[in-house]
PDB file of N, CA and C in Angstrom:
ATOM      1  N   UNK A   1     -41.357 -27.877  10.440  1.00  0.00           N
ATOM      2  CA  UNK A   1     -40.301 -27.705   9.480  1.00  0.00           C
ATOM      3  C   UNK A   1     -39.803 -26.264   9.557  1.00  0.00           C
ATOM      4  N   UNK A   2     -38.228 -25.936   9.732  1.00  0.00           N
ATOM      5  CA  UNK A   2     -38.031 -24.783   9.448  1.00  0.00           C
ATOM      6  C   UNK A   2     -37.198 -24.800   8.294  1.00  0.00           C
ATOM      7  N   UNK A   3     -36.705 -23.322   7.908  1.00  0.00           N
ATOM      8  CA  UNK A   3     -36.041 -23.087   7.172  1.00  0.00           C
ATOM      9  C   UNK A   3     -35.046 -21.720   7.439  1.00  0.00           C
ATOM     10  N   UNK A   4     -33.831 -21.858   6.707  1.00  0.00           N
ATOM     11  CA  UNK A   4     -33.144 -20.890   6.976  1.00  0.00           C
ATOM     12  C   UNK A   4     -32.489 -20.566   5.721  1.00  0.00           C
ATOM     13  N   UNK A   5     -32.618 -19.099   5.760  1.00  0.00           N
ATOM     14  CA  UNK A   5     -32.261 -18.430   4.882  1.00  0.00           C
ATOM     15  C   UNK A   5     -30.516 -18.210   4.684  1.00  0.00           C
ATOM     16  N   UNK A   6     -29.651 -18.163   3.805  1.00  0.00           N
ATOM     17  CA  UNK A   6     -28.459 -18.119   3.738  1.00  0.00           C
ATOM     18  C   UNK A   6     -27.990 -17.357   2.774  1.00  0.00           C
ATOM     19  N   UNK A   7     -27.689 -15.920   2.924  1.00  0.00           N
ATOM     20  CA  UNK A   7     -27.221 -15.048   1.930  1.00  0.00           C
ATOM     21  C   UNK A   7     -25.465 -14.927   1.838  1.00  0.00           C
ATOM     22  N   UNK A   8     -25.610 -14.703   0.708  1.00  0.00           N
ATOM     23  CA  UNK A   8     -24.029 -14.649   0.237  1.00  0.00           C
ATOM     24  C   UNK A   8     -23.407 -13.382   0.930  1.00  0.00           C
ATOM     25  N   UNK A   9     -22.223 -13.841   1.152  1.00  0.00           N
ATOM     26  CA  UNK A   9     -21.307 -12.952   1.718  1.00  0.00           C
ATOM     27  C   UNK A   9     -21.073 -11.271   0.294  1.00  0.00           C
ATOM     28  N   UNK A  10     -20.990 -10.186   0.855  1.00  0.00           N
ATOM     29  CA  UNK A  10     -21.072  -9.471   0.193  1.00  0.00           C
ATOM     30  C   UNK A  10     -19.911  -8.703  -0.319  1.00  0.00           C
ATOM     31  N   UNK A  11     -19.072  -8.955  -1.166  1.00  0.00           N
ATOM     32  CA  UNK A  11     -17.457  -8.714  -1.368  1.00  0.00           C
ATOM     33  C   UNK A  11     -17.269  -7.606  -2.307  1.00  0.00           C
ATOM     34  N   UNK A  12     -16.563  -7.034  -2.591  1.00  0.00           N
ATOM     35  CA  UNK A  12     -16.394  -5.422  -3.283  1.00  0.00           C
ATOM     36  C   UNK A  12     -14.620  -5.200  -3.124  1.00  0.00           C
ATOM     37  N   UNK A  13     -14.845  -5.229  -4.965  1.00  0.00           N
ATOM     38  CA  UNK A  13     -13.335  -5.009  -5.375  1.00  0.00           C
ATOM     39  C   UNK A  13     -12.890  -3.660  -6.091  1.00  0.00           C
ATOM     40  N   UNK A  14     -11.837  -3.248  -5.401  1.00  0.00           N
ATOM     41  CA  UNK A  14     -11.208  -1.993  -5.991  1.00  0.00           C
ATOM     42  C   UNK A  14     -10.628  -1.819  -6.587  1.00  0.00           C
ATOM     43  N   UNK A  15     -10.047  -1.246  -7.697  1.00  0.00           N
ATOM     44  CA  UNK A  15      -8.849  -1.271  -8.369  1.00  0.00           C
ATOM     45  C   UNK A  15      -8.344   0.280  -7.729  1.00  0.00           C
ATOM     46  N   UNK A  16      -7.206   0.462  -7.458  1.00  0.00           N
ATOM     47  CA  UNK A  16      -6.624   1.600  -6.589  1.00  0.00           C
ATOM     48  C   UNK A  16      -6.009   2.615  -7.768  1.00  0.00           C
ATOM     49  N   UNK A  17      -6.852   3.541  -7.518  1.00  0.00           N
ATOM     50  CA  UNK A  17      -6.753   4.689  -9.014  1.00  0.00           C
ATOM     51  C   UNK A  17      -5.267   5.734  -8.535  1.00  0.00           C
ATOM     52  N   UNK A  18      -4.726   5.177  -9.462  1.00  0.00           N
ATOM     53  CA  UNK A  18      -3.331   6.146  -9.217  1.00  0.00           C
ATOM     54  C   UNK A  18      -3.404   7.696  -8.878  1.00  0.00           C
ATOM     55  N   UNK A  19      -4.472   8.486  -9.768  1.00  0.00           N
ATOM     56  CA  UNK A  19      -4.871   9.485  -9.845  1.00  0.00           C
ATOM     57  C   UNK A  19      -5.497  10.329  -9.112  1.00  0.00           C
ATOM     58  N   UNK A  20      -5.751   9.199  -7.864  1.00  0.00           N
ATOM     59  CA  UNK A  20      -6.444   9.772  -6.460  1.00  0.00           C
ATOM     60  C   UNK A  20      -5.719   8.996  -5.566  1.00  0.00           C
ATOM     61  N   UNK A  21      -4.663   8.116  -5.502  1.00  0.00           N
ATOM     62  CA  UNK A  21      -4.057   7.536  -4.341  1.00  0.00           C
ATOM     63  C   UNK A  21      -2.896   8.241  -3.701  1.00  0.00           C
ATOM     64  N   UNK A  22      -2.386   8.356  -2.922  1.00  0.00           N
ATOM     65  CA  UNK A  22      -1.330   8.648  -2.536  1.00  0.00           C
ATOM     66  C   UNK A  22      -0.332   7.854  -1.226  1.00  0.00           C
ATOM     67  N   UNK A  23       1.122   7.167  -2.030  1.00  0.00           N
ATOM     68  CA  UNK A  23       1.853   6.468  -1.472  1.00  0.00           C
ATOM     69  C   UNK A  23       3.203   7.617  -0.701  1.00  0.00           C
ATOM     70  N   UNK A  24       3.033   7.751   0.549  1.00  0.00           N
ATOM     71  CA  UNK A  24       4.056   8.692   1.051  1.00  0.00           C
ATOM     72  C   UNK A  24       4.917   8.080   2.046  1.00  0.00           C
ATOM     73  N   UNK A  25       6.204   8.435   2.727  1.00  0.00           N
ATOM     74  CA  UNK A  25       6.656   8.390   3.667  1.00  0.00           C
ATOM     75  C   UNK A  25       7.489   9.132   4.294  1.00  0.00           C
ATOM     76  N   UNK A  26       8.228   9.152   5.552  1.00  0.00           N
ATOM     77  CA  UNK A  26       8.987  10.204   5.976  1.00  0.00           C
ATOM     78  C   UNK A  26       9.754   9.399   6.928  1.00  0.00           C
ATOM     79  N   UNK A  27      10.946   9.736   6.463  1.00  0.00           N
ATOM     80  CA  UNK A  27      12.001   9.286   7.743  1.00  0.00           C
ATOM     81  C   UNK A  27      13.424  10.431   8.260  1.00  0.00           C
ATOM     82  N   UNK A  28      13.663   9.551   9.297  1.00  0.00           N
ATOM     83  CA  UNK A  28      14.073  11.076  10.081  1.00  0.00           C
ATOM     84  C   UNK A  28      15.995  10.545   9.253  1.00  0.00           C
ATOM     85  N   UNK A  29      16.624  11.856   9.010  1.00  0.00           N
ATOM     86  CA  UNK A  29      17.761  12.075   8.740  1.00  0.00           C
ATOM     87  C   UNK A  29      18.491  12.605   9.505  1.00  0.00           C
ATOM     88  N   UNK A  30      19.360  11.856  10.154  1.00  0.00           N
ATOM     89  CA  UNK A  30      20.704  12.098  11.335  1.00  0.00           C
ATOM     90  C   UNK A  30      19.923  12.812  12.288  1.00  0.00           C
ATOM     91  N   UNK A  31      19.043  12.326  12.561  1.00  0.00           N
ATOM     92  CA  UNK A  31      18.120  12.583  13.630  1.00  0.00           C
ATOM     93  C   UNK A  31      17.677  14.382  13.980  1.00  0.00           C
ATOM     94  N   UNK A  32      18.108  15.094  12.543  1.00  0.00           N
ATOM     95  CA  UNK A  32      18.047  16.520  13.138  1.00  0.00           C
ATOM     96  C   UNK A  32      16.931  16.731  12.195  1.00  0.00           C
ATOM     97  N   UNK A  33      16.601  15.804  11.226  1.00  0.00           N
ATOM     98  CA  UNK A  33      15.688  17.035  10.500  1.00  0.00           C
ATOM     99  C   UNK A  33      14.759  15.085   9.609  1.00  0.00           C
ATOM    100  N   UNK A  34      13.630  15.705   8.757  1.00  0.00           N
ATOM    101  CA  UNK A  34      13.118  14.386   8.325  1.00  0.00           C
ATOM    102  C   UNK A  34      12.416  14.616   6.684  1.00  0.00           C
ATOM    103  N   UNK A  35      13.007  13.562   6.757  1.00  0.00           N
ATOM    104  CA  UNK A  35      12.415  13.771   4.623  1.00  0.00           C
ATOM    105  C   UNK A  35      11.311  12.883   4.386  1.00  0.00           C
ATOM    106  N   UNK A  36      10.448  13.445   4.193  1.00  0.00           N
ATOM    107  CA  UNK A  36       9.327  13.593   3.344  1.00  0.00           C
ATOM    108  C   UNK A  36       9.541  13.174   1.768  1.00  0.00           C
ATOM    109  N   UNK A  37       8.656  12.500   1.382  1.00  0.00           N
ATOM    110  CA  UNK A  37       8.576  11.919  -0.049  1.00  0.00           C
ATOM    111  C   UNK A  37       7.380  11.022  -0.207  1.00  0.00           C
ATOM    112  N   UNK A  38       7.494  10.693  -1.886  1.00  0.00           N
ATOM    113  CA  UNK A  38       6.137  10.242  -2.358  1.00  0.00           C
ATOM    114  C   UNK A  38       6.730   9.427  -3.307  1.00  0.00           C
ATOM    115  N   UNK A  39       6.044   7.775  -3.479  1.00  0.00           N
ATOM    116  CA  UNK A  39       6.101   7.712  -4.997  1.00  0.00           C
ATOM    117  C   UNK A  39       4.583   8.046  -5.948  1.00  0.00           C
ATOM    118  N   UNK A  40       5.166   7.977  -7.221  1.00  0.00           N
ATOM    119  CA  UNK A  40       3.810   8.262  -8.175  1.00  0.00           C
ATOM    120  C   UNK A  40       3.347   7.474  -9.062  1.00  0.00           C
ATOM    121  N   UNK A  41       4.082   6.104  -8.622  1.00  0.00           N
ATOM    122  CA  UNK A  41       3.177   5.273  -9.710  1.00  0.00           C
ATOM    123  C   UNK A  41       2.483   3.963  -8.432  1.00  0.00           C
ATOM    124  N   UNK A  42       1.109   3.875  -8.105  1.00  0.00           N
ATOM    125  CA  UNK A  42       0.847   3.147  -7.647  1.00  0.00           C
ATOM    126  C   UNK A  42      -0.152   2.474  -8.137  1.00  0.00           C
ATOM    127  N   UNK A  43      -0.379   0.920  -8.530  1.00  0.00           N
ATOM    128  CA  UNK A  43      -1.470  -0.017  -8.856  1.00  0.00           C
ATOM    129  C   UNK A  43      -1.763  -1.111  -8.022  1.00  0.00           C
ATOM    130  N   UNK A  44      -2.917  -1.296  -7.916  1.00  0.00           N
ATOM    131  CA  UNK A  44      -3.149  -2.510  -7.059  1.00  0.00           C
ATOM    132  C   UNK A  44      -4.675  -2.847  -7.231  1.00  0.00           C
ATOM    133  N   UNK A  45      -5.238  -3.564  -6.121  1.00  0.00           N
ATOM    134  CA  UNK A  45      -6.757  -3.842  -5.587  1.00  0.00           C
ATOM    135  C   UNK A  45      -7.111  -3.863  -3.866  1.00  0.00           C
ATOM    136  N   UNK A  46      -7.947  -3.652  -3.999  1.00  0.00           N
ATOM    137  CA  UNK A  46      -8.497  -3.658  -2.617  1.00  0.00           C
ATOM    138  C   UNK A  46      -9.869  -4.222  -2.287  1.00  0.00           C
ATOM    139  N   UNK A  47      -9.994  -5.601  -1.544  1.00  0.00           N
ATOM    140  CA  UNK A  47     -11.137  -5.900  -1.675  1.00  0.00           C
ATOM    141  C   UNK A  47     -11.522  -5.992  -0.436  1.00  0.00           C
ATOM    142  N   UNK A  48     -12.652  -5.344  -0.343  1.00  0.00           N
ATOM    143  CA  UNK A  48     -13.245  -5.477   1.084  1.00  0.00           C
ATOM    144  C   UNK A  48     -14.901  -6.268   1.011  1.00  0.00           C
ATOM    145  N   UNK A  49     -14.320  -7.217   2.089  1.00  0.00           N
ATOM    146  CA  UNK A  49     -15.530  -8.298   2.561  1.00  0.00           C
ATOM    147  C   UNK A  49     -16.880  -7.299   3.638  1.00  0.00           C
ATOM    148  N   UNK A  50     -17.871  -8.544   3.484  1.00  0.00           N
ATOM    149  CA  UNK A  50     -18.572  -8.140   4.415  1.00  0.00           C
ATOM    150  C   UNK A  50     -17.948  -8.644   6.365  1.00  0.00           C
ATOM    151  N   UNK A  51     -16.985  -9.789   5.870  1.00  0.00           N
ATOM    152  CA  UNK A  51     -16.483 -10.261   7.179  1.00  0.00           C
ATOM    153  C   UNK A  51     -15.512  -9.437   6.974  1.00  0.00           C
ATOM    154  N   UNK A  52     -14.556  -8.649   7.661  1.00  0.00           N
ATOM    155  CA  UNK A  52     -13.382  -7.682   7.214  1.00  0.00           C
ATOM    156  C   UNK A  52     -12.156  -8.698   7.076  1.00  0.00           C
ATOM    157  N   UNK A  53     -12.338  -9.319   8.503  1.00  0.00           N
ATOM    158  CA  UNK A  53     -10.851 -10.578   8.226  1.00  0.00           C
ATOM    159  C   UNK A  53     -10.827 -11.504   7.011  1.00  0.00           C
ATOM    160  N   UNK A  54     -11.837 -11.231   5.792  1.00  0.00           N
ATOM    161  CA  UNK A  54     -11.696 -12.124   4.898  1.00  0.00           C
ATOM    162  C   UNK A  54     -11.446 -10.701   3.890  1.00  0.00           C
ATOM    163  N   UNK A  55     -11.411  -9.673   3.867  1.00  0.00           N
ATOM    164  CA  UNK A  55     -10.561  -8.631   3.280  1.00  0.00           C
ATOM    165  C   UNK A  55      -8.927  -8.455   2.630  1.00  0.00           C
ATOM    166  N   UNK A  56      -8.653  -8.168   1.413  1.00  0.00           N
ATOM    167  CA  UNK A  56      -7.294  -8.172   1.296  1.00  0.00           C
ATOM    168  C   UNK A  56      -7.317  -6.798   0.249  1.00  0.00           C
ATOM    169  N   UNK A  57      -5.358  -6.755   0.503  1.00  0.00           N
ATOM    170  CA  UNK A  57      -4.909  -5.468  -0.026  1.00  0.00           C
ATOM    171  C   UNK A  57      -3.939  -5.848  -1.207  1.00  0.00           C
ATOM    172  N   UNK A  58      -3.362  -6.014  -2.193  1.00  0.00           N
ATOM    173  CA  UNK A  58      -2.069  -6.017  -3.004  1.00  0.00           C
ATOM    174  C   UNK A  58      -2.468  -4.385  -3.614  1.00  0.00           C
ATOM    175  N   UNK A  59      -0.983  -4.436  -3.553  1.00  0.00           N
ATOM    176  CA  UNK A  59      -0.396  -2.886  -4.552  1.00  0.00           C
ATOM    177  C   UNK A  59       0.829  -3.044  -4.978  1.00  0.00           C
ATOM    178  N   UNK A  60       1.060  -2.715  -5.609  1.00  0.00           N
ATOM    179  CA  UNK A  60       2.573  -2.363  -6.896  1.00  0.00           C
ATOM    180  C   UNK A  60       3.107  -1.269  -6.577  1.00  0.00           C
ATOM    181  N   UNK A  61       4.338  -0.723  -6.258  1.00  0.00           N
ATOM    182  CA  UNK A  61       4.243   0.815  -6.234  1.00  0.00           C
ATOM    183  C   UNK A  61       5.472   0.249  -6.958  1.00  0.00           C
ATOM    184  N   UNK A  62       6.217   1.687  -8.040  1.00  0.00           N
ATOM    185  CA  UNK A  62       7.242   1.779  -8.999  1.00  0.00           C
ATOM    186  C   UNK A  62       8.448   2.300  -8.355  1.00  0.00           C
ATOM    187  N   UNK A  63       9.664   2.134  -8.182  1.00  0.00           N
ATOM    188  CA  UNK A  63      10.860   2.527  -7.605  1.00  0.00           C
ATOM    189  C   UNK A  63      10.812   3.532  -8.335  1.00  0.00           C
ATOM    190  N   UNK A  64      11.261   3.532  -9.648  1.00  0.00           N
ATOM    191  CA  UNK A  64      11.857   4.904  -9.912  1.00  0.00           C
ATOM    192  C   UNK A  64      11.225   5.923  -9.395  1.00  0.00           C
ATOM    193  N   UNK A  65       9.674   6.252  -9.416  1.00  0.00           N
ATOM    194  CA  UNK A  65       8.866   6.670  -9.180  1.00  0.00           C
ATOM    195  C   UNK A  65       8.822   7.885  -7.772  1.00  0.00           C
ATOM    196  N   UNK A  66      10.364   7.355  -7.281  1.00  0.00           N
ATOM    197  CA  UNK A  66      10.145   7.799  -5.781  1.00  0.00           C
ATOM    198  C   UNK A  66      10.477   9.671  -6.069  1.00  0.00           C
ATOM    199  N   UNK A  67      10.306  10.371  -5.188  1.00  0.00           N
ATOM    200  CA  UNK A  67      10.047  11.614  -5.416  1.00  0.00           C
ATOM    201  C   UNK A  67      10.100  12.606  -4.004  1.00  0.00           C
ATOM    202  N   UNK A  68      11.329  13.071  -3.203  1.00  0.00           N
ATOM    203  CA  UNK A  68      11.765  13.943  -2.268  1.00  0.00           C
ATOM    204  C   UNK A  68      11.871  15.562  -2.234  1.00  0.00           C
ATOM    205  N   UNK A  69      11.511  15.246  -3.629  1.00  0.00           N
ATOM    206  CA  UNK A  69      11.865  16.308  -4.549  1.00  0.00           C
ATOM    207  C   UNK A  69      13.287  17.522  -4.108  1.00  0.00           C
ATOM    208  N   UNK A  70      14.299  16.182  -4.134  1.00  0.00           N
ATOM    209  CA  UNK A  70      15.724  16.554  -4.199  1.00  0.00           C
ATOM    210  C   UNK A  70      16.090  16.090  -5.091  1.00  0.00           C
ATOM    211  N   UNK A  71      16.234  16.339  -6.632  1.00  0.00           N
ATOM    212  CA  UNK A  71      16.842  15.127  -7.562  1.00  0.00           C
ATOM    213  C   UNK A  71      18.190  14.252  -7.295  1.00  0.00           C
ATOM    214  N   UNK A  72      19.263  14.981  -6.917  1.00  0.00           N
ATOM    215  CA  UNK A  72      20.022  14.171  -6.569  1.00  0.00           C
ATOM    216  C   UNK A  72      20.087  12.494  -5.421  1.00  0.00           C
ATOM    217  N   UNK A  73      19.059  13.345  -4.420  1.00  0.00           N
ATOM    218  CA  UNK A  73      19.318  12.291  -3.208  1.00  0.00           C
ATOM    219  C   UNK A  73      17.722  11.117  -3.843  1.00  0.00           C
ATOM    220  N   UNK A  74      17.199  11.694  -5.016  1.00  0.00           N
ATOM    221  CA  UNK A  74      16.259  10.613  -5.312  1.00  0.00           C
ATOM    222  C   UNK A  74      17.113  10.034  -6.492  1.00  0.00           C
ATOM    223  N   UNK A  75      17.767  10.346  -7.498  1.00  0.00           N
ATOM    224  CA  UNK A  75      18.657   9.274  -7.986  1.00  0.00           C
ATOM    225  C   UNK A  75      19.695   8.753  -6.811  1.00  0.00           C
ATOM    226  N   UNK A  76      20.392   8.769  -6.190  1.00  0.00           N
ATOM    227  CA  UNK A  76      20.919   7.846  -4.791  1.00  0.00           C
ATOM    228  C   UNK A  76      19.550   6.566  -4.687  1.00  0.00           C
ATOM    229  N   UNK A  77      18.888   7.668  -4.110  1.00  0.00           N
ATOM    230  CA  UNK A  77      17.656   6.240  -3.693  1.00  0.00           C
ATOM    231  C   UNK A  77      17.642   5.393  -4.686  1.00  0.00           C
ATOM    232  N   UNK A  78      17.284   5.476  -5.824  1.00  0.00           N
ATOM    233  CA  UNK A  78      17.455   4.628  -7.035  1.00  0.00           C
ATOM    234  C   UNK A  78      18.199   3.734  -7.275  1.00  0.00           C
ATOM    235  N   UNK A  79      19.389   4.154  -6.427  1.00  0.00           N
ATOM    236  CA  UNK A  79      20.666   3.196  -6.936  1.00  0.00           C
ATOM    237  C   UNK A  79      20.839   2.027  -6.438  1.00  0.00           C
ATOM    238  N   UNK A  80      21.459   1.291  -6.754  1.00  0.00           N
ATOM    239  CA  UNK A  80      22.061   0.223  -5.595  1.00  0.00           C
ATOM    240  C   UNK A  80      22.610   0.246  -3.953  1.00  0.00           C
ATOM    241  N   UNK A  81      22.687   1.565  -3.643  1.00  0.00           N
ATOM    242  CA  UNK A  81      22.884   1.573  -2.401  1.00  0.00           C
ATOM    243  C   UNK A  81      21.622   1.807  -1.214  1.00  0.00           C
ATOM    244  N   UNK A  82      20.579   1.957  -2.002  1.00  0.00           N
ATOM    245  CA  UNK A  82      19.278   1.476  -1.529  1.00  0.00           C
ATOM    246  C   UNK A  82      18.154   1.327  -2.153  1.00  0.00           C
ATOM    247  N   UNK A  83      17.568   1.368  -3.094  1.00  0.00           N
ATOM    248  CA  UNK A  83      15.969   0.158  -3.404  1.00  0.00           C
ATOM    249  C   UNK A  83      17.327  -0.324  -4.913  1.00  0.00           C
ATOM    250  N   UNK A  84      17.706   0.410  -5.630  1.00  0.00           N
ATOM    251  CA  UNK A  84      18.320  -0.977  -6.682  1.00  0.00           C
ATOM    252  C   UNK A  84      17.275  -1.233  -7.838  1.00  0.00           C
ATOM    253  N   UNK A  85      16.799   0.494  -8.161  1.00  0.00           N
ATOM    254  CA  UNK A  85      15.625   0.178  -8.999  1.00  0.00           C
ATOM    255  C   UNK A  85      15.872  -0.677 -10.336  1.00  0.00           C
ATOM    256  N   UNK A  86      16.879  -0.589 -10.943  1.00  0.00           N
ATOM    257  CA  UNK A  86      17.015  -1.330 -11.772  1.00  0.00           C
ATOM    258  C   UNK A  86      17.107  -2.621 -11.483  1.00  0.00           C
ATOM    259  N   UNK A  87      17.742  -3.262 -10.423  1.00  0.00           N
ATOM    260  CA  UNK A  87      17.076  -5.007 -10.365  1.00  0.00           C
ATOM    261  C   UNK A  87      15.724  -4.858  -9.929  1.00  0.00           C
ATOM    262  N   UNK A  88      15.414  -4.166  -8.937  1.00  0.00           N
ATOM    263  CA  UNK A  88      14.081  -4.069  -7.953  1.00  0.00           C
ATOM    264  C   UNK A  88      13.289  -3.537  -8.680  1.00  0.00           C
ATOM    265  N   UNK A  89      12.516  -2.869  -9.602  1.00  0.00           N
ATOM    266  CA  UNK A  89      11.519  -2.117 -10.470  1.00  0.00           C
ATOM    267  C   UNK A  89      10.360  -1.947  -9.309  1.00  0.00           C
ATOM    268  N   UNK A  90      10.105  -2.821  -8.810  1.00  0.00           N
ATOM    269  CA  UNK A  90       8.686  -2.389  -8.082  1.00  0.00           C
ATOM    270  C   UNK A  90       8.743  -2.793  -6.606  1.00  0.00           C
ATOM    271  N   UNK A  91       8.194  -2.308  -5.589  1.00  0.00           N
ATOM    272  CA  UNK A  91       7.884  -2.509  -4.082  1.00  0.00           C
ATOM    273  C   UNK A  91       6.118  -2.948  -4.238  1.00  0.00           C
ATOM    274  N   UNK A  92       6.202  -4.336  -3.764  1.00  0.00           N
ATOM    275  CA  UNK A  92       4.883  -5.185  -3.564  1.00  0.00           C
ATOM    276  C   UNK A  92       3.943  -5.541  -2.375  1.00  0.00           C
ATOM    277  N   UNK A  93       3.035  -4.573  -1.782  1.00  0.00           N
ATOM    278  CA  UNK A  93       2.509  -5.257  -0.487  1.00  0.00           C
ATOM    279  C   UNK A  93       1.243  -6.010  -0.604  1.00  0.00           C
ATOM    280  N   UNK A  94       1.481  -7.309  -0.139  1.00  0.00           N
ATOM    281  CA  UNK A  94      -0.164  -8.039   0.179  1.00  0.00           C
ATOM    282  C   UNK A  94      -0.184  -8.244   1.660  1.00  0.00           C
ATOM    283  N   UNK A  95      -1.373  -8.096   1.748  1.00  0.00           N
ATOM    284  CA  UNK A  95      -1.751  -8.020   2.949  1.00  0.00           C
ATOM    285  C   UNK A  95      -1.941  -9.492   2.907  1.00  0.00           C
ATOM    286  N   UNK A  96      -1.640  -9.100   4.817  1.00  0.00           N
ATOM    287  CA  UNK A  96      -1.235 -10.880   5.159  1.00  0.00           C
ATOM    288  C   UNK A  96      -2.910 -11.228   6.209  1.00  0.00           C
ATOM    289  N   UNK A  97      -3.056  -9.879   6.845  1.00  0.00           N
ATOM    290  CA  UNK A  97      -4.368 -10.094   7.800  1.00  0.00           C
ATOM    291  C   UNK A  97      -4.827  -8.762   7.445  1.00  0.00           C
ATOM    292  N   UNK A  98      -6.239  -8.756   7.843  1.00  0.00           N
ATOM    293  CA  UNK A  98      -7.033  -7.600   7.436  1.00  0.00           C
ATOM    294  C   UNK A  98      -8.005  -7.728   9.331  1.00  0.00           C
ATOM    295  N   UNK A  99      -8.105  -6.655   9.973  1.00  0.00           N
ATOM    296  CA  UNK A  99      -8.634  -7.203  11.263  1.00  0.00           C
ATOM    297  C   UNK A  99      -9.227  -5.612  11.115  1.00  0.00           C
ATOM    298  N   UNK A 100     -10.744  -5.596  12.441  1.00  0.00           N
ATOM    299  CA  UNK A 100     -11.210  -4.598  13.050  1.00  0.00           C
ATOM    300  C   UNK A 100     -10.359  -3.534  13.769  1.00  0.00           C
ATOM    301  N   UNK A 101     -10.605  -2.151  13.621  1.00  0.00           N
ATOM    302  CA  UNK A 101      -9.225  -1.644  14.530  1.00  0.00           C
ATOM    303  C   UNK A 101     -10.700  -0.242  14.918  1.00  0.00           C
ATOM    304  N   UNK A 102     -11.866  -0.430  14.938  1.00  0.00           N
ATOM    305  CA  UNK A 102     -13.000   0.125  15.650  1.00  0.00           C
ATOM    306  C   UNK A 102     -13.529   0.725  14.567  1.00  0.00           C
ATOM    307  N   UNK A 103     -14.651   1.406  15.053  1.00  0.00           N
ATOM    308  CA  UNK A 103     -16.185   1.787  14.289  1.00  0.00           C
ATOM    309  C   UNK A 103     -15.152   2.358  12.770  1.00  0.00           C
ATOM    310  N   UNK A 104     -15.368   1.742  11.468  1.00  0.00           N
ATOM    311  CA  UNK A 104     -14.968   2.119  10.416  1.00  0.00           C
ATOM    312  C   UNK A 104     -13.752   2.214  10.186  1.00  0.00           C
ATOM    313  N   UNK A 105     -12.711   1.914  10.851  1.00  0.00           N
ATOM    314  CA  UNK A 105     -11.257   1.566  10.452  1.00  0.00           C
ATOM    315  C   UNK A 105     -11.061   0.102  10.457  1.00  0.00           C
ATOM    316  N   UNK A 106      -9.850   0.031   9.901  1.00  0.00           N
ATOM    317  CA  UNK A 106      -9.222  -1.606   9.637  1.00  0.00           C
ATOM    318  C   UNK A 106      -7.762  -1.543   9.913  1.00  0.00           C
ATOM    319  N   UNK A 107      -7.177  -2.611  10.584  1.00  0.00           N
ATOM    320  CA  UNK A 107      -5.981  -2.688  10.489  1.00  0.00           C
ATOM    321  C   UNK A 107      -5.309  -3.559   9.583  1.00  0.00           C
ATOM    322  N   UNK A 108      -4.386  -3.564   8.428  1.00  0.00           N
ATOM    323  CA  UNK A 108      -4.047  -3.681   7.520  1.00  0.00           C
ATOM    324  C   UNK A 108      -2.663  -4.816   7.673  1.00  0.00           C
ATOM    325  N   UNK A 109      -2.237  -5.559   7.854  1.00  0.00           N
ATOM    326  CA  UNK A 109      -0.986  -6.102   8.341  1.00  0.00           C
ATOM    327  C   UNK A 109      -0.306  -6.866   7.274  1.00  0.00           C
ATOM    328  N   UNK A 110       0.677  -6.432   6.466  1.00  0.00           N
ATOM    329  CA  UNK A 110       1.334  -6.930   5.281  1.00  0.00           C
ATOM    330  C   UNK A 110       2.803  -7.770   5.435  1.00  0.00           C
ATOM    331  N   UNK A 111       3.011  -7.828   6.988  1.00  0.00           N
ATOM    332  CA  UNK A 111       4.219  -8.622   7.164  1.00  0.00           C
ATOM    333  C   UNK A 111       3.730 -10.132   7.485  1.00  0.00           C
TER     334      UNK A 111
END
């Protein structure tokens, strides 16, 4: 007679602390120069498996929130001629795959 032992998968959930996260990006402007920015309101979870591909990401980040620290060209952003914070209030990513990307990284894939 044998037997086999079967332990539970070991799962660990995050809640993503605004207060230590940071949501940034940078894109290049008329190709001579590139803006830098941040937003500052970000919420979400992050749960990481012991299998990683059974891992997932959601986050909330806040439009208005966004921050170039140009006021003008961040009310623009605001507007309707690109995010539309007032219909749009928030930018939402869930992760669609969570995969190995080597010793202690993950690749994250939300499309």
């Amino acid at each position: 007679m044998s037997t086999t032992a079967v332990s539970a998968a070991t799962r660990t959930t995050w809640a993503i602390d605004p207060a230590h996260s940071h949501v940034g990006f940078s894109v290049r402007h008329m190709m001579i120069s590139t803006v830098k920015g941040r937003f500052g309101e970000v919420a979400g979870t992050v749960v990481l498996d012991q299998d990683p591909t059974a891992s997932s990401v959601d986050a909330t980040i806040g439009v208005a929130s966004i921050d170039t620290r140009e006021p003008q060209r961040d009310g623009h952003l605001r507007s309707g001629d690109f995010f539309d914070a007032d219909q749009f209030p928030t930018i939402t990513f869930k992760s669609r795959r969570v995969a190995s990307a080597g010793p202690d990284k993950l690749t994250v894939t939300v499309i």
